[in-house]
C-alpha atoms as a PDB file:
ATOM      1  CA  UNK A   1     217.047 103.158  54.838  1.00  0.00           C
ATOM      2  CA  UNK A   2     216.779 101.836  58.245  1.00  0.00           C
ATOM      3  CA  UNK A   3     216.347  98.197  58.795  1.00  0.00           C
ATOM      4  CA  UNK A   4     214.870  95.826  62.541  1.00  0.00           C
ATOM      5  CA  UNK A   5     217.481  92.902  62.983  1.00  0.00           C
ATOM      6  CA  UNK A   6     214.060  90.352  61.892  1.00  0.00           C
ATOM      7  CA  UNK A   7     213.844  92.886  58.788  1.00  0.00           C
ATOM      8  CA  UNK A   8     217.442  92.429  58.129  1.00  0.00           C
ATOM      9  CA  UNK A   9     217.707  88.408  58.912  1.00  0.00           C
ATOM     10  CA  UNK A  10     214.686  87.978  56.718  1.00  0.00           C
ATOM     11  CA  UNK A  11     215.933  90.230  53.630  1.00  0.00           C
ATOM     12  CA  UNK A  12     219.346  89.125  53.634  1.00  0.00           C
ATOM     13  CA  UNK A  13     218.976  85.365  55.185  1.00  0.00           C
ATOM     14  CA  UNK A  14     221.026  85.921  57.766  1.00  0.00           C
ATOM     15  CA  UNK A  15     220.700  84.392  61.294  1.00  0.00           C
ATOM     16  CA  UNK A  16     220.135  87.037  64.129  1.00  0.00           C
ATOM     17  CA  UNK A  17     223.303  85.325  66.212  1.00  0.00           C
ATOM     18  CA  UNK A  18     225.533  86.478  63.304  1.00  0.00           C
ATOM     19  CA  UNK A  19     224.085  90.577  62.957  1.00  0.00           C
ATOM     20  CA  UNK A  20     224.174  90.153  66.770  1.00  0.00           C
ATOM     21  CA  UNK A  21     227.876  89.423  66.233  1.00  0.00           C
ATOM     22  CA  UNK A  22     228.906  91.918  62.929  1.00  0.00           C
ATOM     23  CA  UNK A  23     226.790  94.787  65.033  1.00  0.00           C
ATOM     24  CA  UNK A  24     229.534  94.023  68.142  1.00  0.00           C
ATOM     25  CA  UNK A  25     231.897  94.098  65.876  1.00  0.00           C
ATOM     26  CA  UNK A  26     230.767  97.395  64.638  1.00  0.00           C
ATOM     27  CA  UNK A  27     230.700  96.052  61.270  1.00  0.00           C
ATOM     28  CA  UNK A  28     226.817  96.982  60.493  1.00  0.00           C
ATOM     29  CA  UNK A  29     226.071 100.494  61.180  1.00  0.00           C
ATOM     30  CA  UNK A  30     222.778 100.889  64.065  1.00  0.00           C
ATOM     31  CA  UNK A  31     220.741 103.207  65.649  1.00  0.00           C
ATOM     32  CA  UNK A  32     219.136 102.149  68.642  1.00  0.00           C
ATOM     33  CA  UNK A  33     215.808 104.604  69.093  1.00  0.00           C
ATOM     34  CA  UNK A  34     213.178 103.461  71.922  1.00  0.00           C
ATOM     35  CA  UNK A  35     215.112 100.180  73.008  1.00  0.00           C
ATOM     36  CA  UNK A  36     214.619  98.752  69.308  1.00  0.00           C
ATOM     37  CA  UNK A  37     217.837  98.508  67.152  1.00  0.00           C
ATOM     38  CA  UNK A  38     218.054  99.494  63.825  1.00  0.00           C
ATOM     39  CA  UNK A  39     220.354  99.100  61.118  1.00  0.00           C
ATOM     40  CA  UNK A  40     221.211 101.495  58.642  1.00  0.00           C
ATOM     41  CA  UNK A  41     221.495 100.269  54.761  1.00  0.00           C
ATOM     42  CA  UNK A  42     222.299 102.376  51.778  1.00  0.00           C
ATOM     43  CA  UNK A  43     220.704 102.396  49.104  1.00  0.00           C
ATOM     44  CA  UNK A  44     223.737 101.949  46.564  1.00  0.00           C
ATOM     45  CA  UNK A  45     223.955  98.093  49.023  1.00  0.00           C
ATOM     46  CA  UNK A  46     220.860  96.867  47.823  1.00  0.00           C
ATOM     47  CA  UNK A  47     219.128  97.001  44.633  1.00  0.00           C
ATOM     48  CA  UNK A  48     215.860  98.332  42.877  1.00  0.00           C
ATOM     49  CA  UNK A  49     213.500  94.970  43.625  1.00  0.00           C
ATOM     50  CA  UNK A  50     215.089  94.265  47.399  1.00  0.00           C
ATOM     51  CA  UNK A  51     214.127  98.183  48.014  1.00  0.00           C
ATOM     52  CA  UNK A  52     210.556  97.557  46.229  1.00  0.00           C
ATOM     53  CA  UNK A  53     210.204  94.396  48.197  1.00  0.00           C
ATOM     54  CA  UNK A  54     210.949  96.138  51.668  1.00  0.00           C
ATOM     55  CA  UNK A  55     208.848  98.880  51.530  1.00  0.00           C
ATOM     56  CA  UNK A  56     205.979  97.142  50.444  1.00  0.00           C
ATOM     57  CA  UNK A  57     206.325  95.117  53.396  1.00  0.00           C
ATOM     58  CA  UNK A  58     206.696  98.219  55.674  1.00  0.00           C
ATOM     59  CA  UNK A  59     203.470  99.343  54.423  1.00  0.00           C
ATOM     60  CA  UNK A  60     201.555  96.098  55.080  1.00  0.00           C
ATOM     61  CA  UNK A  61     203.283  96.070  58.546  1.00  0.00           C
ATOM     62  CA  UNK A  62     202.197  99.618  59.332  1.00  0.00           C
ATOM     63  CA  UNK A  63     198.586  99.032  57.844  1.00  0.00           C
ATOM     64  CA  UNK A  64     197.970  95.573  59.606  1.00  0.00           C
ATOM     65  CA  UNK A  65     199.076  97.868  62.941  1.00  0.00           C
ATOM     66  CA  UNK A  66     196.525 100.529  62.204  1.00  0.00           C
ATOM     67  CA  UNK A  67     193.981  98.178  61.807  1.00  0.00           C
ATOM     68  CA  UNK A  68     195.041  96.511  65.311  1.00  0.00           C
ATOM     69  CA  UNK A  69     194.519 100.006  66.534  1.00  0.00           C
ATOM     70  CA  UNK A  70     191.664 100.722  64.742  1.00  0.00           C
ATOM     71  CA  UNK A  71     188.513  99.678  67.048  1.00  0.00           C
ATOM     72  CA  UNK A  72     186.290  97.223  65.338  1.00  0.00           C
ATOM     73  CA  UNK A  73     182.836  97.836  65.018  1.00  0.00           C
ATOM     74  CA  UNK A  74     180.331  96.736  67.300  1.00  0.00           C
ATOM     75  CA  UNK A  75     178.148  93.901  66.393  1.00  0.00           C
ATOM     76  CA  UNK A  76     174.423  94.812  65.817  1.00  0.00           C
ATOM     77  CA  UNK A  77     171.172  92.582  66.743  1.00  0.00           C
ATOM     78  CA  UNK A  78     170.934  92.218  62.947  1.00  0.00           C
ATOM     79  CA  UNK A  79     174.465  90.636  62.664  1.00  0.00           C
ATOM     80  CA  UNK A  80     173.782  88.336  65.154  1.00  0.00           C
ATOM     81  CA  UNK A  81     170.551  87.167  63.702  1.00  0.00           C
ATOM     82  CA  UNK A  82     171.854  87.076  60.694  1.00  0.00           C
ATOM     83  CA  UNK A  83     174.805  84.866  61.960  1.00  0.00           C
ATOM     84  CA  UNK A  84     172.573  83.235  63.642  1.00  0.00           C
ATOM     85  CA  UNK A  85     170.688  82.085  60.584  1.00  0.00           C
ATOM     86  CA  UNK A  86     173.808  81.003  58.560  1.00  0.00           C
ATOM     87  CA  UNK A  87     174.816  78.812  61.548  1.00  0.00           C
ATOM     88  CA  UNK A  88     171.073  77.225  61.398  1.00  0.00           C
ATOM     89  CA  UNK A  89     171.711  76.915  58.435  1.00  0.00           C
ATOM     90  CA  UNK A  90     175.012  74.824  58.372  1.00  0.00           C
ATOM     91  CA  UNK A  91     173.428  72.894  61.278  1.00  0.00           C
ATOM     92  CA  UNK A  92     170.593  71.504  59.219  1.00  0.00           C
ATOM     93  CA  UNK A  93     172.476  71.011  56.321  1.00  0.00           C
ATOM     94  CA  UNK A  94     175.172  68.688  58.012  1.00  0.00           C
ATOM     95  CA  UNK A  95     171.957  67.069  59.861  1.00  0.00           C
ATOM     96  CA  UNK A  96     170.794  66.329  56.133  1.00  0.00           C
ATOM     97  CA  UNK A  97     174.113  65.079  55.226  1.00  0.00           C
ATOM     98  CA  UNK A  98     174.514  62.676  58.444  1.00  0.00           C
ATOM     99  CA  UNK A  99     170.725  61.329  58.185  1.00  0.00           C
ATOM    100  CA  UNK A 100     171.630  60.418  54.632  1.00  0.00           C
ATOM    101  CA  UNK A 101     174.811  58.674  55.623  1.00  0.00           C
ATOM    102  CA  UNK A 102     173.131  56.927  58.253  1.00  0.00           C
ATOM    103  CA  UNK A 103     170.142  55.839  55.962  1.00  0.00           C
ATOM    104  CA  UNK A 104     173.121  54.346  53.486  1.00  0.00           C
ATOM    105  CA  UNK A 105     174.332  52.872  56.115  1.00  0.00           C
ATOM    106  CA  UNK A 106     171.100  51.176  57.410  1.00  0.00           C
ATOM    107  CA  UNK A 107     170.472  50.271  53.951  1.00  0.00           C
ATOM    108  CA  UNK A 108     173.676  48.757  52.953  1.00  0.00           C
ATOM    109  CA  UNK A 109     173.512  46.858  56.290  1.00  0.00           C
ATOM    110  CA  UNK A 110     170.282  45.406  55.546  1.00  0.00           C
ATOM    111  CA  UNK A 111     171.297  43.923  52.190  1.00  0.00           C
ATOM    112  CA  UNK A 112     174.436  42.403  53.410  1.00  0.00           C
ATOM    113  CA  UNK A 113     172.000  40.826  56.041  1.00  0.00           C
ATOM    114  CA  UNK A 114     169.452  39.664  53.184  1.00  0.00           C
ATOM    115  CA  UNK A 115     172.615  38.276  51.488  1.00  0.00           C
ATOM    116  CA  UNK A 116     173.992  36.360  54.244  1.00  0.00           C
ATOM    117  CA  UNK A 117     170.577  34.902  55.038  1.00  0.00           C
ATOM    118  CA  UNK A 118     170.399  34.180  51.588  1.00  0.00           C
ATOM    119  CA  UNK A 119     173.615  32.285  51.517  1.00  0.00           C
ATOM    120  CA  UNK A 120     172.861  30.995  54.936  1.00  0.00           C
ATOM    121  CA  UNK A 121     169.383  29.204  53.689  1.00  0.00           C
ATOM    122  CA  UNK A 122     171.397  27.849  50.221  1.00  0.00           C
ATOM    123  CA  UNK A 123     173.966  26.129  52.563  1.00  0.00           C
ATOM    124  CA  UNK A 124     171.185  24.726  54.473  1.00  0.00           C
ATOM    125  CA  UNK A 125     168.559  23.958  51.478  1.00  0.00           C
ATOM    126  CA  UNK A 126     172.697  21.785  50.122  1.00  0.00           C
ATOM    127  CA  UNK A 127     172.869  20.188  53.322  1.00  0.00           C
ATOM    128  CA  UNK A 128     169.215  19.010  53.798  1.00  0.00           C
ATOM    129  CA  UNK A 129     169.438  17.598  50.235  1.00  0.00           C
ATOM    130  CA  UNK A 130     172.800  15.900  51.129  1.00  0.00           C
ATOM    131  CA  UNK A 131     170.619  14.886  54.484  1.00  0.00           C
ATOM    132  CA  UNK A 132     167.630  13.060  52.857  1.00  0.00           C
ATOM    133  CA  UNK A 133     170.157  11.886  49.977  1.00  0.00           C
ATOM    134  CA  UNK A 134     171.886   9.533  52.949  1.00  0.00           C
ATOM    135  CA  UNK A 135     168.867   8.912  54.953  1.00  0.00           C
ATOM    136  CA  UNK A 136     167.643   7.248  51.596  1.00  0.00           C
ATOM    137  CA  UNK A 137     170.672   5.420  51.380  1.00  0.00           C
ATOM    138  CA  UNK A 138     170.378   4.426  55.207  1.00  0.00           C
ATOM    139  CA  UNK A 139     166.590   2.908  54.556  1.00  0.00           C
ATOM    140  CA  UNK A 140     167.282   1.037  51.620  1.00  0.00           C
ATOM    141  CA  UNK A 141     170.514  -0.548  53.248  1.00  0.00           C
ATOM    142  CA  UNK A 142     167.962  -1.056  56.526  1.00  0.00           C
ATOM    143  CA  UNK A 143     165.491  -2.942  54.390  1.00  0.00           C
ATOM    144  CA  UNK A 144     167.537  -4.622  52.705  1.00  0.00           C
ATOM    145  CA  UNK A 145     169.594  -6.154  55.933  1.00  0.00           C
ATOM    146  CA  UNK A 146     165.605  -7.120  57.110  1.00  0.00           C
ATOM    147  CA  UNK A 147     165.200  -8.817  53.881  1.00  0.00           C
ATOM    148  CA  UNK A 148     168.731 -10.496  54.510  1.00  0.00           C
ATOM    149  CA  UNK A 149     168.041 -11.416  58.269  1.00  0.00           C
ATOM    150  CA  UNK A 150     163.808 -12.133  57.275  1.00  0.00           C
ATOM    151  CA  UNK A 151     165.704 -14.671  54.792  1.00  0.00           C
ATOM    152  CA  UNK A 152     167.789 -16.185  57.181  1.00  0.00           C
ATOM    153  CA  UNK A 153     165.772 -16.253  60.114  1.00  0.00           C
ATOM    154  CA  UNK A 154     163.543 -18.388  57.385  1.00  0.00           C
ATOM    155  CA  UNK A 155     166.200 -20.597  56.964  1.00  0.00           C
ATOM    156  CA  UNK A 156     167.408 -21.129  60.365  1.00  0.00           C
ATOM    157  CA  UNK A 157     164.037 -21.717  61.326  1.00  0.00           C
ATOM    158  CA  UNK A 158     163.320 -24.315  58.623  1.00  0.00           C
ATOM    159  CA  UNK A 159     166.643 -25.514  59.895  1.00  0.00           C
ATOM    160  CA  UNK A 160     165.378 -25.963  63.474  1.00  0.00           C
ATOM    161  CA  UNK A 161     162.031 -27.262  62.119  1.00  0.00           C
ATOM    162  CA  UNK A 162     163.862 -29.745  60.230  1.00  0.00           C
ATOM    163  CA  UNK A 163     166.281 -31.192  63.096  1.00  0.00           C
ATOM    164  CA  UNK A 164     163.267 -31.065  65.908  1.00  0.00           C
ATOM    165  CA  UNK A 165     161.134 -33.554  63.194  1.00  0.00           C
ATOM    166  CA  UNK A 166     165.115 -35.720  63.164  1.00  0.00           C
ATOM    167  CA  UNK A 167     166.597 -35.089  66.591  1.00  0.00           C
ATOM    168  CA  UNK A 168     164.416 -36.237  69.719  1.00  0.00           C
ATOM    169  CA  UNK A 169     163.843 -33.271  72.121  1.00  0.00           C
ATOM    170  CA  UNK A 170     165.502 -34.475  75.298  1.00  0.00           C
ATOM    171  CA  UNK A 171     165.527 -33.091  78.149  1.00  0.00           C
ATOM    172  CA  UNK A 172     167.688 -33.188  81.662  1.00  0.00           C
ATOM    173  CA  UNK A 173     165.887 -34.773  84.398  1.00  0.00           C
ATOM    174  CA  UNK A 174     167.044 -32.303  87.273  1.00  0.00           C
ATOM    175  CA  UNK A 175     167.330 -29.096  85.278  1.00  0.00           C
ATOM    176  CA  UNK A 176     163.054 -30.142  84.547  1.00  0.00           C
ATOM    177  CA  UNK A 177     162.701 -30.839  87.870  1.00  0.00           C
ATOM    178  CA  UNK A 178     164.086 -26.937  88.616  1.00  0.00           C
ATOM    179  CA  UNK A 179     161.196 -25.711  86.417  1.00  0.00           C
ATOM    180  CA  UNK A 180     158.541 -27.460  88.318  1.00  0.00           C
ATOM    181  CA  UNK A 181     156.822 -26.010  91.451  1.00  0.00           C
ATOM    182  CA  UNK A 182     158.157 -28.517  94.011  1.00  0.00           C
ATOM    183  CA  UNK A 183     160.062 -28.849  97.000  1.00  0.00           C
ATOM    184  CA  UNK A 184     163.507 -29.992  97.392  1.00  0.00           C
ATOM    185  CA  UNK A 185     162.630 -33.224  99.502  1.00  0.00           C
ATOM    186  CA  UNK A 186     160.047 -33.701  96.536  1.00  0.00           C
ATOM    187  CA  UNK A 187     162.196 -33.569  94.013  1.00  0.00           C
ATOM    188  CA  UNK A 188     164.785 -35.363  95.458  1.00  0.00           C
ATOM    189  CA  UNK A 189     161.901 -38.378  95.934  1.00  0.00           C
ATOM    190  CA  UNK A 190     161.094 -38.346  91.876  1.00  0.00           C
ATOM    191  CA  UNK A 191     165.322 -38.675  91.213  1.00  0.00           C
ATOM    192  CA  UNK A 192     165.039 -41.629  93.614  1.00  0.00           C
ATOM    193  CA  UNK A 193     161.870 -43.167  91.509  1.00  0.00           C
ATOM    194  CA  UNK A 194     163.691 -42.276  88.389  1.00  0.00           C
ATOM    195  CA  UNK A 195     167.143 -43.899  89.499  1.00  0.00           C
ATOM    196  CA  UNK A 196     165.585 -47.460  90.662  1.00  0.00           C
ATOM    197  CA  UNK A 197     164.061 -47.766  87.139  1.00  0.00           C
ATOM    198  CA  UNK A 198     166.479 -46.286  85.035  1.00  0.00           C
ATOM    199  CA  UNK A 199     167.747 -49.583  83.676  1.00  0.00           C
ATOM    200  CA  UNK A 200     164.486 -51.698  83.157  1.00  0.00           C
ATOM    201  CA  UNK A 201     162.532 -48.919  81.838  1.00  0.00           C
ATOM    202  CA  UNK A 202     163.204 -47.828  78.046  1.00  0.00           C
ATOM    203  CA  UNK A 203     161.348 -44.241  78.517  1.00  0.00           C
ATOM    204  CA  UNK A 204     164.495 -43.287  80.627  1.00  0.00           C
ATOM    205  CA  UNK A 205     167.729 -42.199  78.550  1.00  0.00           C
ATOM    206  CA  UNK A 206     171.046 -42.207  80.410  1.00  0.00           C
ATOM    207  CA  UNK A 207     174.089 -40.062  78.962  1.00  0.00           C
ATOM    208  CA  UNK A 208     177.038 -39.463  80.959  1.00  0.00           C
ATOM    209  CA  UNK A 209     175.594 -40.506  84.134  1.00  0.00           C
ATOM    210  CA  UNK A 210     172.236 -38.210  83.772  1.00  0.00           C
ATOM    211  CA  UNK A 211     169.231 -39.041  83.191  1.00  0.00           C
ATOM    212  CA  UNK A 212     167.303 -37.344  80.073  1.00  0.00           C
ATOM    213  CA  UNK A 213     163.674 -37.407  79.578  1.00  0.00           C
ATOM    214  CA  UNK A 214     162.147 -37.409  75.632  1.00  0.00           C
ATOM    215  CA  UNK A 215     157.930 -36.342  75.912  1.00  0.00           C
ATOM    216  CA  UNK A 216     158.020 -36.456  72.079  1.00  0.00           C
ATOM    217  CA  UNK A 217     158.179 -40.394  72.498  1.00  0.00           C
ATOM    218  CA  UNK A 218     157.135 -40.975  76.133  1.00  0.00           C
ATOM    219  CA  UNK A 219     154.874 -40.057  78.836  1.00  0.00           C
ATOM    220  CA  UNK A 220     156.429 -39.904  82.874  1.00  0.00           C
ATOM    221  CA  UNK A 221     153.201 -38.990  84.110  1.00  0.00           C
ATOM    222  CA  UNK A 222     153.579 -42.021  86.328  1.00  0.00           C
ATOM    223  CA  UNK A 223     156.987 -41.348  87.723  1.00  0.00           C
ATOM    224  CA  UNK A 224     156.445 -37.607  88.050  1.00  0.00           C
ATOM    225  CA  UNK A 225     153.435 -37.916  89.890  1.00  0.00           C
ATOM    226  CA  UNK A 226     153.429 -36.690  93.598  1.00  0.00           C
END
Protein backbone atom coordinates (compact mmCIF):
# COMPACT_ATOMS: atom_id res chain seq x y z
CA UNK A 1 0.00 0.00 0.00
CA UNK A 2 1.23 3.27 -1.09
CA UNK A 3 0.75 6.25 1.06
CA UNK A 4 0.97 10.81 0.06
CA UNK A 5 3.17 12.37 2.94
CA UNK A 6 -0.59 14.34 4.07
CA UNK A 7 -1.99 10.58 3.93
CA UNK A 8 0.81 9.43 6.03
CA UNK A 9 1.01 12.63 8.60
CA UNK A 10 -2.71 12.30 8.99
CA UNK A 11 -2.84 8.33 9.61
CA UNK A 12 0.04 8.13 11.73
CA UNK A 13 0.07 11.84 13.42
CA UNK A 14 3.13 12.62 12.34
CA UNK A 15 4.35 16.14 11.31
CA UNK A 16 5.45 16.40 7.56
CA UNK A 17 9.04 18.08 8.84
CA UNK A 18 9.74 14.70 10.53
CA UNK A 19 8.72 12.08 7.20
CA UNK A 20 10.55 14.91 5.36
CA UNK A 21 13.47 14.00 7.64
CA UNK A 22 13.07 9.78 8.12
CA UNK A 23 12.49 9.83 4.02
CA UNK A 24 16.28 11.68 3.86
CA UNK A 25 17.30 9.43 6.02
CA UNK A 26 16.06 6.66 3.90
CA UNK A 27 14.28 5.33 6.77
CA UNK A 28 10.60 5.27 5.04
CA UNK A 29 10.62 3.54 1.81
CA UNK A 30 9.13 6.15 -1.40
CA UNK A 31 8.32 6.20 -4.77
CA UNK A 32 8.21 9.40 -6.34
CA UNK A 33 5.75 8.96 -9.66
CA UNK A 34 4.66 12.39 -11.48
CA UNK A 35 6.54 14.82 -8.97
CA UNK A 36 4.22 13.44 -6.02
CA UNK A 37 6.01 11.25 -3.36
CA UNK A 38 4.73 8.27 -2.09
CA UNK A 39 5.44 6.07 0.63
CA UNK A 40 5.27 2.52 0.65
CA UNK A 41 3.57 0.67 3.86
CA UNK A 42 3.09 -3.01 4.35
CA UNK A 43 0.44 -4.37 5.25
CA UNK A 44 1.86 -6.64 8.20
CA UNK A 45 2.82 -2.41 9.67
CA UNK A 46 -0.58 -1.50 10.04
CA UNK A 47 -3.59 -3.25 11.09
CA UNK A 48 -7.14 -4.42 9.86
CA UNK A 49 -9.20 -0.96 10.94
CA UNK A 50 -6.11 1.62 9.92
CA UNK A 51 -6.27 -0.37 6.36
CA UNK A 52 -10.30 -0.14 6.44
CA UNK A 53 -10.00 3.45 7.47
CA UNK A 54 -7.54 4.38 4.52
CA UNK A 55 -9.18 3.01 1.80
CA UNK A 56 -12.38 4.27 2.56
CA UNK A 57 -10.89 7.55 2.47
CA UNK A 58 -9.18 6.86 -0.93
CA UNK A 59 -12.49 6.16 -2.28
CA UNK A 60 -14.18 9.36 -1.05
CA UNK A 61 -11.04 11.23 -2.34
CA UNK A 62 -11.27 9.64 -5.78
CA UNK A 63 -15.20 10.05 -5.91
CA UNK A 64 -15.26 13.78 -4.65
CA UNK A 65 -12.49 14.14 -7.78
CA UNK A 66 -14.80 12.55 -10.28
CA UNK A 67 -17.46 14.61 -9.34
CA UNK A 68 -15.05 17.81 -9.72
CA UNK A 69 -14.58 16.39 -13.15
CA UNK A 70 -17.86 15.50 -13.76
CA UNK A 71 -19.64 18.66 -15.54
CA UNK A 72 -22.64 19.81 -13.65
CA UNK A 73 -25.76 20.15 -15.26
CA UNK A 74 -27.00 23.14 -16.74
CA UNK A 75 -29.62 25.09 -15.02
CA UNK A 76 -33.07 25.13 -16.79
CA UNK A 77 -35.71 28.19 -16.97
CA UNK A 78 -37.74 25.95 -14.63
CA UNK A 79 -34.93 25.85 -11.96
CA UNK A 80 -34.59 29.29 -11.98
CA UNK A 81 -38.23 30.02 -11.56
CA UNK A 82 -38.51 27.69 -9.27
CA UNK A 83 -35.55 29.22 -7.25
CA UNK A 84 -36.88 32.10 -7.90
CA UNK A 85 -40.08 31.35 -6.05
CA UNK A 86 -38.41 29.85 -2.90
CA UNK A 87 -36.34 33.07 -2.63
CA UNK A 88 -39.85 35.11 -2.85
CA UNK A 89 -40.71 33.15 -0.69
CA UNK A 90 -38.06 33.60 2.14
CA UNK A 91 -38.28 37.33 1.26
CA UNK A 92 -41.87 37.69 2.34
CA UNK A 93 -41.63 35.54 5.09
CA UNK A 94 -38.70 37.51 6.85
CA UNK A 95 -40.82 40.77 5.71
CA UNK A 96 -43.66 39.09 7.93
CA UNK A 97 -41.30 38.40 10.64
CA UNK A 98 -39.68 42.09 10.69
CA UNK A 99 -43.26 43.91 10.34
CA UNK A 100 -44.23 41.88 13.38
CA UNK A 101 -41.15 42.84 15.31
CA UNK A 102 -41.56 46.28 14.42
CA UNK A 103 -45.37 46.33 15.36
CA UNK A 104 -44.07 44.84 19.01
CA UNK A 105 -41.92 47.27 19.04
CA UNK A 106 -44.32 50.22 18.28
CA UNK A 107 -46.58 48.68 20.66
CA UNK A 108 -44.39 48.14 23.57
CA UNK A 109 -43.16 51.73 22.98
CA UNK A 110 -46.49 53.14 23.20
CA UNK A 111 -47.33 51.60 26.58
CA UNK A 112 -44.15 52.58 28.20
CA UNK A 113 -45.21 56.11 26.89
CA UNK A 114 -48.91 55.70 28.37
CA UNK A 115 -47.07 54.61 31.58
CA UNK A 116 -44.76 57.39 31.92
CA UNK A 117 -47.53 59.89 31.20
CA UNK A 118 -49.38 58.11 33.62
CA UNK A 119 -46.78 58.44 36.28
CA UNK A 120 -45.96 61.84 34.97
CA UNK A 121 -49.78 63.21 35.62
CA UNK A 122 -49.78 61.23 39.37
CA UNK A 123 -46.60 63.26 40.27
CA UNK A 124 -48.28 66.29 39.12
CA UNK A 125 -52.07 65.54 40.36
CA UNK A 126 -49.30 64.94 44.31
CA UNK A 127 -47.80 68.14 43.71
CA UNK A 128 -50.90 70.29 42.87
CA UNK A 129 -52.52 68.80 46.01
CA UNK A 130 -49.32 69.61 48.04
CA UNK A 131 -49.76 73.18 46.01
CA UNK A 132 -53.33 74.17 47.09
CA UNK A 133 -52.59 72.32 50.57
CA UNK A 134 -49.91 75.44 51.25
CA UNK A 135 -51.68 78.07 49.38
CA UNK A 136 -54.50 77.29 52.02
CA UNK A 137 -52.13 77.54 54.65
CA UNK A 138 -50.69 80.88 53.07
CA UNK A 139 -54.47 82.54 53.06
CA UNK A 140 -55.43 81.65 56.36
CA UNK A 141 -51.99 82.92 57.83
CA UNK A 142 -52.74 86.19 55.34
CA UNK A 143 -56.10 86.74 56.96
CA UNK A 144 -55.26 86.18 59.93
CA UNK A 145 -52.10 88.82 60.00
CA UNK A 146 -55.14 91.39 58.48
CA UNK A 147 -57.18 90.49 61.39
CA UNK A 148 -53.96 91.07 63.62
CA UNK A 149 -52.89 94.42 61.87
CA UNK A 150 -57.14 95.44 61.31
CA UNK A 151 -56.90 94.96 65.30
CA UNK A 152 -54.10 97.02 65.84
CA UNK A 153 -54.50 99.61 63.43
CA UNK A 154 -57.95 99.86 65.67
CA UNK A 155 -56.04 100.34 68.54
CA UNK A 156 -53.44 102.65 67.45
CA UNK A 157 -56.00 104.65 66.02
CA UNK A 158 -58.16 104.81 69.16
CA UNK A 159 -54.77 105.54 70.59
CA UNK A 160 -54.24 108.62 68.38
CA UNK A 161 -57.95 109.54 68.80
CA UNK A 162 -57.48 109.45 72.38
CA UNK A 163 -54.16 111.68 72.73
CA UNK A 164 -55.46 114.34 69.86
CA UNK A 165 -58.86 114.81 72.38
CA UNK A 166 -55.60 115.15 75.51
CA UNK A 167 -52.63 116.61 73.68
CA UNK A 168 -53.19 120.11 71.88
CA UNK A 169 -52.26 119.87 68.14
CA UNK A 170 -49.44 122.36 67.84
CA UNK A 171 -47.94 123.33 65.22
CA UNK A 172 -44.40 125.15 64.12
CA UNK A 173 -44.86 128.58 63.01
CA UNK A 174 -42.24 128.51 60.03
CA UNK A 175 -42.61 124.89 58.96
CA UNK A 176 -46.81 126.32 58.47
CA UNK A 177 -45.62 129.13 56.94
CA UNK A 178 -43.67 126.58 54.23
CA UNK A 179 -47.11 125.08 53.48
CA UNK A 180 -48.72 128.30 52.63
CA UNK A 181 -48.61 129.91 49.12
CA UNK A 182 -46.49 132.97 49.99
CA UNK A 183 -43.45 134.67 49.27
CA UNK A 184 -40.36 134.74 51.21
CA UNK A 185 -40.46 138.62 52.00
CA UNK A 186 -44.17 137.67 53.03
CA UNK A 187 -43.46 135.28 55.21
CA UNK A 188 -40.69 136.75 56.69
CA UNK A 189 -43.30 139.94 57.48
CA UNK A 190 -45.91 137.41 59.46
CA UNK A 191 -42.54 136.00 61.72
CA UNK A 192 -41.96 139.71 62.38
CA UNK A 193 -45.88 140.24 63.46
CA UNK A 194 -45.66 137.02 65.30
CA UNK A 195 -42.28 137.90 67.19
CA UNK A 196 -43.45 141.56 68.49
CA UNK A 197 -46.48 139.82 70.13
CA UNK A 198 -45.19 136.71 71.20
CA UNK A 199 -45.05 137.69 74.86
CA UNK A 200 -48.37 139.71 75.41
CA UNK A 201 -50.42 137.47 73.40
CA UNK A 202 -51.50 133.98 75.03
CA UNK A 203 -52.55 132.37 71.45
CA UNK A 204 -48.70 132.25 70.78
CA UNK A 205 -46.73 129.20 72.43
CA UNK A 206 -42.95 129.52 72.67
CA UNK A 207 -40.75 126.22 73.12
CA UNK A 208 -37.16 126.32 72.70
CA UNK A 209 -37.04 129.58 71.08
CA UNK A 210 -39.93 128.72 68.32
CA UNK A 211 -42.92 129.74 68.08
CA UNK A 212 -45.90 127.03 67.89
CA UNK A 213 -49.33 127.76 66.81
CA UNK A 214 -52.52 125.54 68.47
CA UNK A 215 -55.98 126.19 65.90
CA UNK A 216 -57.71 123.66 68.20
CA UNK A 217 -57.77 126.59 70.87
CA UNK A 218 -57.04 129.73 68.81
CA UNK A 219 -57.66 131.56 65.73
CA UNK A 220 -54.38 133.73 63.91
CA UNK A 221 -56.54 134.85 61.29
CA UNK A 222 -55.47 138.31 62.37
CA UNK A 223 -51.76 137.83 62.41
CA UNK A 224 -51.71 135.65 59.30
CA UNK A 225 -53.51 137.95 57.31
CA UNK A 226 -51.65 139.61 54.30
Amino acid sequence: MRLTIDEYSKHFKMSKEMINSKLKARKLNYIIENGTTYIIVTRSSIDLQKRQEIHQEKKASSQATQSEIMPKPKPTVAMILALYQRENRQLKDKIIELETKIDKLINDKEQMLRDERDKIEQVYSAKDEQLKNILELINKKMMLEQQGQAILDTEVCTSDVERTKTTPQLLELREYLKTLDLKSYQRKIIKRRFTSVRDSDIRIIQQNGKIFLDFSKYDYSDLLAY
